[in-house]
Structures are given as C-alpha cells and as structure tokens.
PDB file of N, CA and C in Angstrom:
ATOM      1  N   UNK A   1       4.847  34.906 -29.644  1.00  0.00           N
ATOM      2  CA  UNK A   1       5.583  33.732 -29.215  1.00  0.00           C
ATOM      3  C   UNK A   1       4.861  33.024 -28.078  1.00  0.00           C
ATOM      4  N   UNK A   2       4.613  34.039 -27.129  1.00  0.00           N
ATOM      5  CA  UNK A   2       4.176  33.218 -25.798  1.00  0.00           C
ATOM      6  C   UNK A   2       2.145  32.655 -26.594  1.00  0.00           C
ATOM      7  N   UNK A   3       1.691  32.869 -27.492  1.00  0.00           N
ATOM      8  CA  UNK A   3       0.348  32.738 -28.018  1.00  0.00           C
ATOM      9  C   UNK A   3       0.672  31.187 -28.984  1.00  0.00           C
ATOM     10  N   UNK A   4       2.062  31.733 -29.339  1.00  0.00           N
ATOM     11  CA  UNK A   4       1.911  30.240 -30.263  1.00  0.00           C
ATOM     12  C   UNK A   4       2.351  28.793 -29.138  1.00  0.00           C
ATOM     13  N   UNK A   5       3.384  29.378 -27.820  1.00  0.00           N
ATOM     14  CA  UNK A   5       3.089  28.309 -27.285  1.00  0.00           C
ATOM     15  C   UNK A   5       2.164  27.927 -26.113  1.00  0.00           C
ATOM     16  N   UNK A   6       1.273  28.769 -25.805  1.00  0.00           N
ATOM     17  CA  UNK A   6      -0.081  28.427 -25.521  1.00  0.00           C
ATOM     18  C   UNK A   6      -0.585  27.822 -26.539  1.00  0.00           C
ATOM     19  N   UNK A   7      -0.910  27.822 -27.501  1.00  0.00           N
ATOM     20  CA  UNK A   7      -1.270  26.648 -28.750  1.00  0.00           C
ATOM     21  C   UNK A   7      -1.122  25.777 -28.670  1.00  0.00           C
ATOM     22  N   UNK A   8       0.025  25.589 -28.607  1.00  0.00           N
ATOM     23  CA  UNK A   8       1.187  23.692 -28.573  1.00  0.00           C
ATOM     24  C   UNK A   8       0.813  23.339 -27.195  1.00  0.00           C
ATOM     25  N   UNK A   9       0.616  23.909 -26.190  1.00  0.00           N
ATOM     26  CA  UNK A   9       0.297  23.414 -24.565  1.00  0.00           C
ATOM     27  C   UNK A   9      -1.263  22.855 -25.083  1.00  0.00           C
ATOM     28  N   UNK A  10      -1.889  23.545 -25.645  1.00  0.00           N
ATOM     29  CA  UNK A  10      -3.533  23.459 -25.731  1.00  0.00           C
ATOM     30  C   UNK A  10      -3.479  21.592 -26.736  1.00  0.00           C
ATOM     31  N   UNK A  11      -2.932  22.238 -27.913  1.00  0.00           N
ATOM     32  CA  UNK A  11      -3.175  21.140 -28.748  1.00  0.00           C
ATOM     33  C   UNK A  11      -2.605  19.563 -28.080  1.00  0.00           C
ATOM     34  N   UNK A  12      -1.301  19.841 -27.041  1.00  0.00           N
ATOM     35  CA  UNK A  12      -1.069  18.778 -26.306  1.00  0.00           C
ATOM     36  C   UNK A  12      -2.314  18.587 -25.533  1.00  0.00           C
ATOM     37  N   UNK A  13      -3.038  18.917 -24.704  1.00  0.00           N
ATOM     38  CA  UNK A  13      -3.611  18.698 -23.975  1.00  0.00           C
ATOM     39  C   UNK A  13      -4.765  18.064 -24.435  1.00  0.00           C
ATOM     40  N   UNK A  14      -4.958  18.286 -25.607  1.00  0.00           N
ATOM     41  CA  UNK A  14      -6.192  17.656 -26.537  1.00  0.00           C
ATOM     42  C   UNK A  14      -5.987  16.682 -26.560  1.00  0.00           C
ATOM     43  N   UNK A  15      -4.854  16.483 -27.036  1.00  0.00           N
ATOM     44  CA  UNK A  15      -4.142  15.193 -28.158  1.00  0.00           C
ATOM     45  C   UNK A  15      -4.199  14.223 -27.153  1.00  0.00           C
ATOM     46  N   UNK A  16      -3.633  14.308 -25.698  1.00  0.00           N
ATOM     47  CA  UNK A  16      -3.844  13.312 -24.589  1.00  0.00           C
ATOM     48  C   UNK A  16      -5.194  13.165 -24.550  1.00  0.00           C
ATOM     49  N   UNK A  17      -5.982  14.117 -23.880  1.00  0.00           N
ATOM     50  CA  UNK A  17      -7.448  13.978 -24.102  1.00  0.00           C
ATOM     51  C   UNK A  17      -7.891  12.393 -24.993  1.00  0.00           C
ATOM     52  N   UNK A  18      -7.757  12.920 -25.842  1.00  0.00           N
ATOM     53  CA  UNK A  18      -8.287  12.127 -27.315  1.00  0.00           C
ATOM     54  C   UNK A  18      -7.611  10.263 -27.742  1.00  0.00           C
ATOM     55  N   UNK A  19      -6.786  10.781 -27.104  1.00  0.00           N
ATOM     56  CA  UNK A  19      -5.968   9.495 -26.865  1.00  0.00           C
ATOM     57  C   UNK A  19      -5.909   8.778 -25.993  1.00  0.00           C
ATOM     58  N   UNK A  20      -6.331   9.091 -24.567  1.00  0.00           N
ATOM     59  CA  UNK A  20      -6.849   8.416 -23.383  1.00  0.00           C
ATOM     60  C   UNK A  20      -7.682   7.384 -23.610  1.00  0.00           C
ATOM     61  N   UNK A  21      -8.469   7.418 -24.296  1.00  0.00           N
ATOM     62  CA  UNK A  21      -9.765   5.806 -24.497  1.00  0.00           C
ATOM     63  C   UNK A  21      -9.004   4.690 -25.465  1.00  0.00           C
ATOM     64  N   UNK A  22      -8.121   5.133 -26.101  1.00  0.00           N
ATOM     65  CA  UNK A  22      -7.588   4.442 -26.852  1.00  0.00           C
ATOM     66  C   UNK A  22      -6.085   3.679 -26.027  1.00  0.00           C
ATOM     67  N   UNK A  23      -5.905   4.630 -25.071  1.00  0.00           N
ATOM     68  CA  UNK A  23      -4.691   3.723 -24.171  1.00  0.00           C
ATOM     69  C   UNK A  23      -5.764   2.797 -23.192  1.00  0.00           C
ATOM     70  N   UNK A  24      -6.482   3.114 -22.780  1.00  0.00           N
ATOM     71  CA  UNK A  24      -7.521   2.198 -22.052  1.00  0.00           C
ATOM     72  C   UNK A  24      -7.841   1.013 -22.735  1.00  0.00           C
ATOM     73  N   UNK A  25      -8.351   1.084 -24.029  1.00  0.00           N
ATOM     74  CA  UNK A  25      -8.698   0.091 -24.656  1.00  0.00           C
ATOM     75  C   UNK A  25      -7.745  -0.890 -25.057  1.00  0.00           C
ATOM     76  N   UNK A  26      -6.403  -0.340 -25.393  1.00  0.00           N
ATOM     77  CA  UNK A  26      -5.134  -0.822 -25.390  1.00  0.00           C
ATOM     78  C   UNK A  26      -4.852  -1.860 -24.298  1.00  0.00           C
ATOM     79  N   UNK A  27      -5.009  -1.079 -22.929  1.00  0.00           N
ATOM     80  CA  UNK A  27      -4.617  -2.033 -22.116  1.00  0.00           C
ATOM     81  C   UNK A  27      -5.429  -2.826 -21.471  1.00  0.00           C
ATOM     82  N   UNK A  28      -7.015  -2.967 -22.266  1.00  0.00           N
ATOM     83  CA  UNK A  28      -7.849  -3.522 -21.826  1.00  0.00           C
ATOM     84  C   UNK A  28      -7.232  -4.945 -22.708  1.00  0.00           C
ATOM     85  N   UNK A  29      -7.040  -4.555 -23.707  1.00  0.00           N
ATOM     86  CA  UNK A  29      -6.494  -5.334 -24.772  1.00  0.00           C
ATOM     87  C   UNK A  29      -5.229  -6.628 -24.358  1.00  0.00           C
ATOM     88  N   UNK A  30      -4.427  -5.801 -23.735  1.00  0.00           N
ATOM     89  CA  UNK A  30      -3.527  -6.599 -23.286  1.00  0.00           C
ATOM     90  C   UNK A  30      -3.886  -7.477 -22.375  1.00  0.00           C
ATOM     91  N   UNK A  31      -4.554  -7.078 -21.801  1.00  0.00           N
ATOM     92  CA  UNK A  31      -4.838  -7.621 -20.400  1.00  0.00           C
ATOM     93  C   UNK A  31      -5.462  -8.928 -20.687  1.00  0.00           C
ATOM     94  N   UNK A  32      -6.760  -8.780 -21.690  1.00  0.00           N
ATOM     95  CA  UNK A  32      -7.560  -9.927 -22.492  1.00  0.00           C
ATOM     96  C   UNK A  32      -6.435 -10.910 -23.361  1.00  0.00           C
ATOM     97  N   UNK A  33      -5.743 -10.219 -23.657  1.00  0.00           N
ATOM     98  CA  UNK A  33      -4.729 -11.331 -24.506  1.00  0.00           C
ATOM     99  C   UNK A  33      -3.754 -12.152 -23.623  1.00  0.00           C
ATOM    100  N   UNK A  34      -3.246 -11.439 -22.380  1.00  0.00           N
ATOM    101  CA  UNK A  34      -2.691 -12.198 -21.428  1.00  0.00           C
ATOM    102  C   UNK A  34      -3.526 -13.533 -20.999  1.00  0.00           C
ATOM    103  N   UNK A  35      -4.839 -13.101 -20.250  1.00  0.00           N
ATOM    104  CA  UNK A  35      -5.633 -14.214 -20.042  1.00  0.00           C
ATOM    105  C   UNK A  35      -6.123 -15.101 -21.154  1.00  0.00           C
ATOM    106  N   UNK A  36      -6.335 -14.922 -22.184  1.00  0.00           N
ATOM    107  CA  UNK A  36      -6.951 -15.587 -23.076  1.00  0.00           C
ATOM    108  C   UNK A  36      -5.431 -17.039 -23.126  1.00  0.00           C
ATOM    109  N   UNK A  37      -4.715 -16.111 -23.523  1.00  0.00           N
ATOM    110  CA  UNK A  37      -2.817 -16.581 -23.561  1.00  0.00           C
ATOM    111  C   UNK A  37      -2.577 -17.796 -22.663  1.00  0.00           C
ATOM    112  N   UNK A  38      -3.025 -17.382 -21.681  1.00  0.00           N
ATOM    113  CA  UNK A  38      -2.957 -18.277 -20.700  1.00  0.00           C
ATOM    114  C   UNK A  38      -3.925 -19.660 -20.375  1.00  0.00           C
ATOM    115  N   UNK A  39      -5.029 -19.268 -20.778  1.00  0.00           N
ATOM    116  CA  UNK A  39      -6.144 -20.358 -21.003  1.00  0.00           C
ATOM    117  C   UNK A  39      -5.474 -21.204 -22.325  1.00  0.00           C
ATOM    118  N   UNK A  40      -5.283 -20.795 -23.397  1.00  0.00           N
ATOM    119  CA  UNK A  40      -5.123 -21.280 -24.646  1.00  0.00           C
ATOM    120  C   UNK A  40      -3.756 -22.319 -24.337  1.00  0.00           C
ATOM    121  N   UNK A  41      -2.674 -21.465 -22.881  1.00  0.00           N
ATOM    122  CA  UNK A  41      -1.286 -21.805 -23.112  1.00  0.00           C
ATOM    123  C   UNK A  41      -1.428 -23.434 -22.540  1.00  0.00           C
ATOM    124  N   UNK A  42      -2.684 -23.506 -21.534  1.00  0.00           N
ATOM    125  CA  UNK A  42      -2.717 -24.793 -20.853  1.00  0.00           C
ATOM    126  C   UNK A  42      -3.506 -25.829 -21.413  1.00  0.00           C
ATOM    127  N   UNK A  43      -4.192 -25.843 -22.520  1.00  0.00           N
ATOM    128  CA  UNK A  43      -4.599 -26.253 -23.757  1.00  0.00           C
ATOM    129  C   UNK A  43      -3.721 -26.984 -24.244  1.00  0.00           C
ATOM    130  N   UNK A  44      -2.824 -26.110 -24.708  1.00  0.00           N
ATOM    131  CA  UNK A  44      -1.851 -26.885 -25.942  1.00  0.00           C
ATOM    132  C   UNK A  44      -1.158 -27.304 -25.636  1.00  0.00           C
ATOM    133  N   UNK A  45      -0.335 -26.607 -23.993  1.00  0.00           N
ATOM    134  CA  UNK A  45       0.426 -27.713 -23.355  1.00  0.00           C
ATOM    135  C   UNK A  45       0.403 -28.712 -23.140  1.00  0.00           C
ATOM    136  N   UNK A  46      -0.956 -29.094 -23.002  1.00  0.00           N
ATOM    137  CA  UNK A  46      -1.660 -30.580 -22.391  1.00  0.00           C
ATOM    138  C   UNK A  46      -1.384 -31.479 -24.725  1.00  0.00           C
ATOM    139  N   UNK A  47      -2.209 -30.860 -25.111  1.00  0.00           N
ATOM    140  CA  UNK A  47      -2.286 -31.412 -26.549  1.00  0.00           C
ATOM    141  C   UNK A  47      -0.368 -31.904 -26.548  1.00  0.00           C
ATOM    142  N   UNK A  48       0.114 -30.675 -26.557  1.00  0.00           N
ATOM    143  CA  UNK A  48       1.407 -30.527 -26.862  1.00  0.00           C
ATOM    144  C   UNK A  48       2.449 -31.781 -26.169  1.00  0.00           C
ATOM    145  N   UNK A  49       2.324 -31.655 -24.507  1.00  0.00           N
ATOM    146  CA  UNK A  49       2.621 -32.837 -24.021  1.00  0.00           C
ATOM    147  C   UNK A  49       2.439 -34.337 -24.199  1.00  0.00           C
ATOM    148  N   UNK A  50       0.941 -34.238 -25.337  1.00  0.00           N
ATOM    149  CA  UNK A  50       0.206 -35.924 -25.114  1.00  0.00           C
ATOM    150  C   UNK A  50       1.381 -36.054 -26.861  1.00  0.00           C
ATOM    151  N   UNK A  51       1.956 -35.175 -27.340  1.00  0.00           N
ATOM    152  CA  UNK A  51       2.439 -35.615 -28.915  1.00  0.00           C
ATOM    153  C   UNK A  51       3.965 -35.873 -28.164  1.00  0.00           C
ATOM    154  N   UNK A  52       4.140 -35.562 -27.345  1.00  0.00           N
ATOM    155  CA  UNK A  52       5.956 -35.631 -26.755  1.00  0.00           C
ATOM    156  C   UNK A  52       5.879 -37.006 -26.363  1.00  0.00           C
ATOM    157  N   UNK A  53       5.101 -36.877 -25.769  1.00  0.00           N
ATOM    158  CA  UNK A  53       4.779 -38.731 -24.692  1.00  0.00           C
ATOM    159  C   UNK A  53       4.668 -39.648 -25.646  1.00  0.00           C
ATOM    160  N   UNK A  54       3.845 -39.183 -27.064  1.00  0.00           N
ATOM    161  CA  UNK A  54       3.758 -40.494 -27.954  1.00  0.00           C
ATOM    162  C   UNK A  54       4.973 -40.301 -28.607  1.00  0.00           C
ATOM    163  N   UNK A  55       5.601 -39.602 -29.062  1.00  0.00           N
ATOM    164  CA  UNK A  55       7.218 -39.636 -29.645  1.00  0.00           C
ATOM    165  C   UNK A  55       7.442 -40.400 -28.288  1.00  0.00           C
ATOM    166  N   UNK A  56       7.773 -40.078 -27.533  1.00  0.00           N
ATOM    167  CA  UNK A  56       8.732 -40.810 -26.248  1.00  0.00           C
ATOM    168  C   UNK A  56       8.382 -42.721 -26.836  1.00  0.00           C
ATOM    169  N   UNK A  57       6.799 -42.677 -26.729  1.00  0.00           N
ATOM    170  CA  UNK A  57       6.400 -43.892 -26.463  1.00  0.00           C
ATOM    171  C   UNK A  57       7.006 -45.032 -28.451  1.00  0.00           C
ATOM    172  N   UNK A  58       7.220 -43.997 -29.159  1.00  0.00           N
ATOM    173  CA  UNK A  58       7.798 -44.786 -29.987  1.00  0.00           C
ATOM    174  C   UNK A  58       9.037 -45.523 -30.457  1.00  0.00           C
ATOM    175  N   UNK A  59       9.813 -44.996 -28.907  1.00  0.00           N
ATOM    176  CA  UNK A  59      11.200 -45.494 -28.948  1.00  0.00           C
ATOM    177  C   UNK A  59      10.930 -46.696 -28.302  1.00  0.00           C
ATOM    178  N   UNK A  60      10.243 -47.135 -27.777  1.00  0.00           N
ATOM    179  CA  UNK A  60       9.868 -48.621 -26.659  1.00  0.00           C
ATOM    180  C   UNK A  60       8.902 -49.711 -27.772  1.00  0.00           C
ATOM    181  N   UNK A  61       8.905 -49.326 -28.919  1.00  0.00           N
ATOM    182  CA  UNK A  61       7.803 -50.271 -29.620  1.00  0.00           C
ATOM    183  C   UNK A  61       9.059 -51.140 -30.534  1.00  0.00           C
ATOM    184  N   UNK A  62       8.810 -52.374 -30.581  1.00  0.00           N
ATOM    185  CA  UNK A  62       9.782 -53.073 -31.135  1.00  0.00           C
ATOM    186  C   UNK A  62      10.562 -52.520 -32.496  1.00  0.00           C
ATOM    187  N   UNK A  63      10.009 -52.176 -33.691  1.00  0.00           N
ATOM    188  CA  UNK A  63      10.706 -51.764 -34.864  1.00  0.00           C
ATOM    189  C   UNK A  63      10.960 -50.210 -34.063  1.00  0.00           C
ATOM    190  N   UNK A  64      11.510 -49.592 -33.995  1.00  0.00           N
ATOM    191  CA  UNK A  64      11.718 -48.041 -33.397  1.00  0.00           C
ATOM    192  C   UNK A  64      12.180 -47.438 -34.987  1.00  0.00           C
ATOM    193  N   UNK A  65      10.697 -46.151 -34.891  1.00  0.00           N
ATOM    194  CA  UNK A  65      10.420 -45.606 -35.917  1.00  0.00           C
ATOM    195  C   UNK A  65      11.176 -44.195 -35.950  1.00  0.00           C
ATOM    196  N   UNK A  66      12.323 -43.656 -36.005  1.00  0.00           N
ATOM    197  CA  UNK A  66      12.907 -42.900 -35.891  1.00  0.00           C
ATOM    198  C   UNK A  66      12.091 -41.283 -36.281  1.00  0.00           C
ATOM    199  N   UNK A  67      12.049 -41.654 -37.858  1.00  0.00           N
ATOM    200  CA  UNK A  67      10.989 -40.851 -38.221  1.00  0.00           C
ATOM    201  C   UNK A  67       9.901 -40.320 -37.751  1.00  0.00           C
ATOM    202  N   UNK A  68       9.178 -41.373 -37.524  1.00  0.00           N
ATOM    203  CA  UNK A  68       7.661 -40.925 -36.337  1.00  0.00           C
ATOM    204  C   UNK A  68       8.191 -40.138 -35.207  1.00  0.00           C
ATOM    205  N   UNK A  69       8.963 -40.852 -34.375  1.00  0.00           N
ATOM    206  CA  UNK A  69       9.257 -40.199 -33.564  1.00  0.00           C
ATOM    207  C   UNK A  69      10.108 -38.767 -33.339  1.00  0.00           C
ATOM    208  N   UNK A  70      10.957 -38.185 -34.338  1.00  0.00           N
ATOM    209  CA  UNK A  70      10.947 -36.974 -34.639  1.00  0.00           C
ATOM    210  C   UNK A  70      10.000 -35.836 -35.509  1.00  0.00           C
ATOM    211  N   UNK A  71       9.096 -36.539 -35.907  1.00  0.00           N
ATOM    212  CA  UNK A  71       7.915 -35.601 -36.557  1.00  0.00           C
ATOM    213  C   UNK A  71       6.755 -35.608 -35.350  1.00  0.00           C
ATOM    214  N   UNK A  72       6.736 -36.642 -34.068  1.00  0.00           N
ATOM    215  CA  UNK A  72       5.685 -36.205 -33.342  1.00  0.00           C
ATOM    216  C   UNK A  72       6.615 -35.351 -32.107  1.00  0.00           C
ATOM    217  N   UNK A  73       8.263 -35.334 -31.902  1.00  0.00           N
ATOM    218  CA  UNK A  73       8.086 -34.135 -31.406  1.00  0.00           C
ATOM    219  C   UNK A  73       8.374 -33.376 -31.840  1.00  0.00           C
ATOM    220  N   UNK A  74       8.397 -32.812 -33.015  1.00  0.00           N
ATOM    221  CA  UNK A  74       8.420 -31.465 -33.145  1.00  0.00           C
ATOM    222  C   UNK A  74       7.037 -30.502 -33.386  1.00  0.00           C
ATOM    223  N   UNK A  75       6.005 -32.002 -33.839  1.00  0.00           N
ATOM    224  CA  UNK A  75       5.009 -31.038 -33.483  1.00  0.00           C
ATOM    225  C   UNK A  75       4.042 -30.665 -32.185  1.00  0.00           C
ATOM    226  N   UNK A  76       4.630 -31.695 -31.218  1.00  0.00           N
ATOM    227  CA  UNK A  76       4.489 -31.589 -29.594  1.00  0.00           C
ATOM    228  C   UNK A  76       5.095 -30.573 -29.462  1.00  0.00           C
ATOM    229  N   UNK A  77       6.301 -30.045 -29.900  1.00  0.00           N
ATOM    230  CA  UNK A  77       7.218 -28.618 -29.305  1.00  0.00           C
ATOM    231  C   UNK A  77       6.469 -27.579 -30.504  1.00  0.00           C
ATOM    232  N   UNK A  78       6.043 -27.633 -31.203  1.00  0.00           N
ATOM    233  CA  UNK A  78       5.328 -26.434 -31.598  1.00  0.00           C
ATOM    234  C   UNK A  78       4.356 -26.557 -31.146  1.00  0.00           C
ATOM    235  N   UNK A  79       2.920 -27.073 -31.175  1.00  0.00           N
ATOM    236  CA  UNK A  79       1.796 -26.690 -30.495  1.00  0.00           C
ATOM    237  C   UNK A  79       1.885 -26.267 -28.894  1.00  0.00           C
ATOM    238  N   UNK A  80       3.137 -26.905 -28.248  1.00  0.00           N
ATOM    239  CA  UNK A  80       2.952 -26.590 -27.117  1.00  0.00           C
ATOM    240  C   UNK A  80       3.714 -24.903 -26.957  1.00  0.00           C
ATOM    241  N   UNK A  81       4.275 -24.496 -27.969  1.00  0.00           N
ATOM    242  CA  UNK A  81       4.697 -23.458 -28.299  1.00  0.00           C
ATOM    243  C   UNK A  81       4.360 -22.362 -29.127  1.00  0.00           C
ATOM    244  N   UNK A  82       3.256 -22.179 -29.622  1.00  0.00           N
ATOM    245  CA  UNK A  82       2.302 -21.859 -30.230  1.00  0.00           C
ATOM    246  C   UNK A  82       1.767 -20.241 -29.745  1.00  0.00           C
ATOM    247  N   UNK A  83       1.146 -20.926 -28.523  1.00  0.00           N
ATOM    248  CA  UNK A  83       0.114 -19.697 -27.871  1.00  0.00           C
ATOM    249  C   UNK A  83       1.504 -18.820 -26.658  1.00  0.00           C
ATOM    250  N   UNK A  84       2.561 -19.153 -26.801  1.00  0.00           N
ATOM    251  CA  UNK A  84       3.588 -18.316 -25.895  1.00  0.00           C
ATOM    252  C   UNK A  84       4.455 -16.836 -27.368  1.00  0.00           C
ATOM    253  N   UNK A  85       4.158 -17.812 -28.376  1.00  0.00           N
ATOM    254  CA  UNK A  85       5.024 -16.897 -29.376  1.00  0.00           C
ATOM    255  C   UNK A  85       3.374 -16.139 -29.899  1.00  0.00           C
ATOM    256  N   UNK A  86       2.564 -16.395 -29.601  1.00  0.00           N
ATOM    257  CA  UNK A  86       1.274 -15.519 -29.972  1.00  0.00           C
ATOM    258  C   UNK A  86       1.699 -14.417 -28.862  1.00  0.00           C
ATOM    259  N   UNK A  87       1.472 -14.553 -27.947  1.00  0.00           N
ATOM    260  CA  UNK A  87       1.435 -13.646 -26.788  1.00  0.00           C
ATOM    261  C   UNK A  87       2.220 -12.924 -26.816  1.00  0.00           C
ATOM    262  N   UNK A  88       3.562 -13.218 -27.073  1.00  0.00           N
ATOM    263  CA  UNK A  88       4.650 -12.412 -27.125  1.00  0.00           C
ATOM    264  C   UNK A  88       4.722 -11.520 -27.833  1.00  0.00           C
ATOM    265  N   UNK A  89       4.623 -11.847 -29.841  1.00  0.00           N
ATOM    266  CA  UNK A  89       4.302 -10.798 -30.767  1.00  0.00           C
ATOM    267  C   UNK A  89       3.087 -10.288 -30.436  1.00  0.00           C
ATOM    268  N   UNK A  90       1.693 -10.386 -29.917  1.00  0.00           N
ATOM    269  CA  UNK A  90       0.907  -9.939 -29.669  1.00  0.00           C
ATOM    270  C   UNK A  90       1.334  -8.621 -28.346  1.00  0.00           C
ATOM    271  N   UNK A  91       1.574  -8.696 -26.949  1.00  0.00           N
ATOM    272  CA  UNK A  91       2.182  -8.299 -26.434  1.00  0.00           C
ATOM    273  C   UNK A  91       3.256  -6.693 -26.935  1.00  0.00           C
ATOM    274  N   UNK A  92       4.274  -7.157 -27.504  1.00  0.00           N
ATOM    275  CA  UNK A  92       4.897  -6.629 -27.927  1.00  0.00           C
ATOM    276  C   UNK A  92       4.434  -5.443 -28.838  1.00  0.00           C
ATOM    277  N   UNK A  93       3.927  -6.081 -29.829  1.00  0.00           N
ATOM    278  CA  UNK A  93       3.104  -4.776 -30.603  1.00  0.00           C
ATOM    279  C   UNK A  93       2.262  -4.027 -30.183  1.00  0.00           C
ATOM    280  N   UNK A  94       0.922  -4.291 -28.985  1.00  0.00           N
ATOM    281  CA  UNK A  94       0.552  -3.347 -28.401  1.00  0.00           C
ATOM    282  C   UNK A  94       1.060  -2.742 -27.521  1.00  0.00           C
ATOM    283  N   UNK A  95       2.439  -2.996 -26.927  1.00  0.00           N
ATOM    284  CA  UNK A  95       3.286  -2.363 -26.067  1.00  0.00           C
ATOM    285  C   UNK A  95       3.545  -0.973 -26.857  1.00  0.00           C
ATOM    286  N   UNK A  96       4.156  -1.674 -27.902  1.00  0.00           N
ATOM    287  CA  UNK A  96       4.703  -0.521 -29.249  1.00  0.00           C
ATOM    288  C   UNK A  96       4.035   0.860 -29.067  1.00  0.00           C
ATOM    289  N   UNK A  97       2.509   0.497 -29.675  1.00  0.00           N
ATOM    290  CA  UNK A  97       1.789   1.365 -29.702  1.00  0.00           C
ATOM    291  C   UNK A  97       1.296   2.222 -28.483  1.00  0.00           C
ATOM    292  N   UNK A  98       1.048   1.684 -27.481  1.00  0.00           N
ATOM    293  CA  UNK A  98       0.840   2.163 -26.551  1.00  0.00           C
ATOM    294  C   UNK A  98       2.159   3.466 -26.209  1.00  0.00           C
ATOM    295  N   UNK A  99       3.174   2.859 -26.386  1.00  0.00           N
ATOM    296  CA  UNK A  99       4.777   3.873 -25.868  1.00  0.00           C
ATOM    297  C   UNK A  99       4.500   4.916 -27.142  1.00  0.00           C
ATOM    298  N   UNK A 100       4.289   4.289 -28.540  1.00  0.00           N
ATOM    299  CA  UNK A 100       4.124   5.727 -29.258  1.00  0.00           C
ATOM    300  C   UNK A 100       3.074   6.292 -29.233  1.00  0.00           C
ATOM    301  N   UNK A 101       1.470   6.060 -28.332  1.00  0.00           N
ATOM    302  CA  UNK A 101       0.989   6.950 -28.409  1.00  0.00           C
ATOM    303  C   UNK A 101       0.922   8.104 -27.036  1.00  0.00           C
ATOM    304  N   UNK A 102       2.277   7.133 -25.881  1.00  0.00           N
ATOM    305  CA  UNK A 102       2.348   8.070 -24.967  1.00  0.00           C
ATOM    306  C   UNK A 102       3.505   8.992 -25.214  1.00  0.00           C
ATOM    307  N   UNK A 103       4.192   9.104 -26.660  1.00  0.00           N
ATOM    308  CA  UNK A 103       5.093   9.815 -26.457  1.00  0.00           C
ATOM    309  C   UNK A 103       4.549  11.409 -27.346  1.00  0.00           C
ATOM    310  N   UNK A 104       3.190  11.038 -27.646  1.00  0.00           N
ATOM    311  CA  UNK A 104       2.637  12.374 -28.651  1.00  0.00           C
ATOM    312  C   UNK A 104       2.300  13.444 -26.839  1.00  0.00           C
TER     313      UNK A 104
END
C-alpha cells in the first residue's frame, strides 16, 4: 500500500514536471494575445468609429438614407467589436486549459 502510494506521489510529481513548459507557454500565450488584443483593439476602434461617424453623418444629408445609415452602424459596432470578442473566447479557452492542466 504505502509502495503503491509512493507511485502516485512519484507519477504526480512527473506529471507537474512535464507540464510546467506547457503552463509557461500557455501563459506566454496569453499574455501575447492580450497585447496583440490590444494593439488590434485600437485599430478597429478607430476603423470602427470612422463607420459610426459616417452613419451619424447620413442623417444630416438632405434625402436621409435610413438604410445606409443602419448598415454603416452596425458594421462600425462590429468591427469595433471584433478584436474584444477575439480576446475574450481566446482568453477564456486558454484559461480552460491552463485550470485543467493544473488540476492533474
């Protein structure tokens, strides 16, 4: 008994071992996707903002194009929304993994 759980202590101790470069890389991972996230997020905000402003700007033009102006913002509110729902599912799933490979 006390041999088989010296075993299970050993094989834990491996298993962390072995799994250590891979939580590193993990959270090297995150870390790169945060920043990247963030470069990308002020990007599209800017893109994202210049499609809101021209919806805005189509309510002031004499015929007011209703249409136009709800198809340019919604795609002003998605591009500018884009790289936050990347991050998040991105985020999230290596969180995942990371918690299940600290729970071996």
């Amino acid at each position: 008994m006390v041999a088989l759980k010296l075993f299970r202590i050993i094989i834990h101790f491996m298993l962390k071992i072995i799994f250590l470069p891979i939580q590193i890389v993990l959270t090297v991972l995150i870390s790169m996707l945060d920043f990247a996230s963030g470069v990308i997020s002020v990007v599209f905000g800017l893109v994202g903002g210049i499609f809101v402003l021209l919806a805005f700007s189509f309510l002031f033009t004499s015929p007011i194009d209703w249409k136009m102006f709800m198809e340019a913002l919604i795609f002003g509110s998605l591009i500018g929304a884009l790289p936050h729902l990347v991050r998040y599912c991105g985020d999230t799933i290596l969180m995942y993994i990371k918690v299940l490979l600290d729970m071996i």
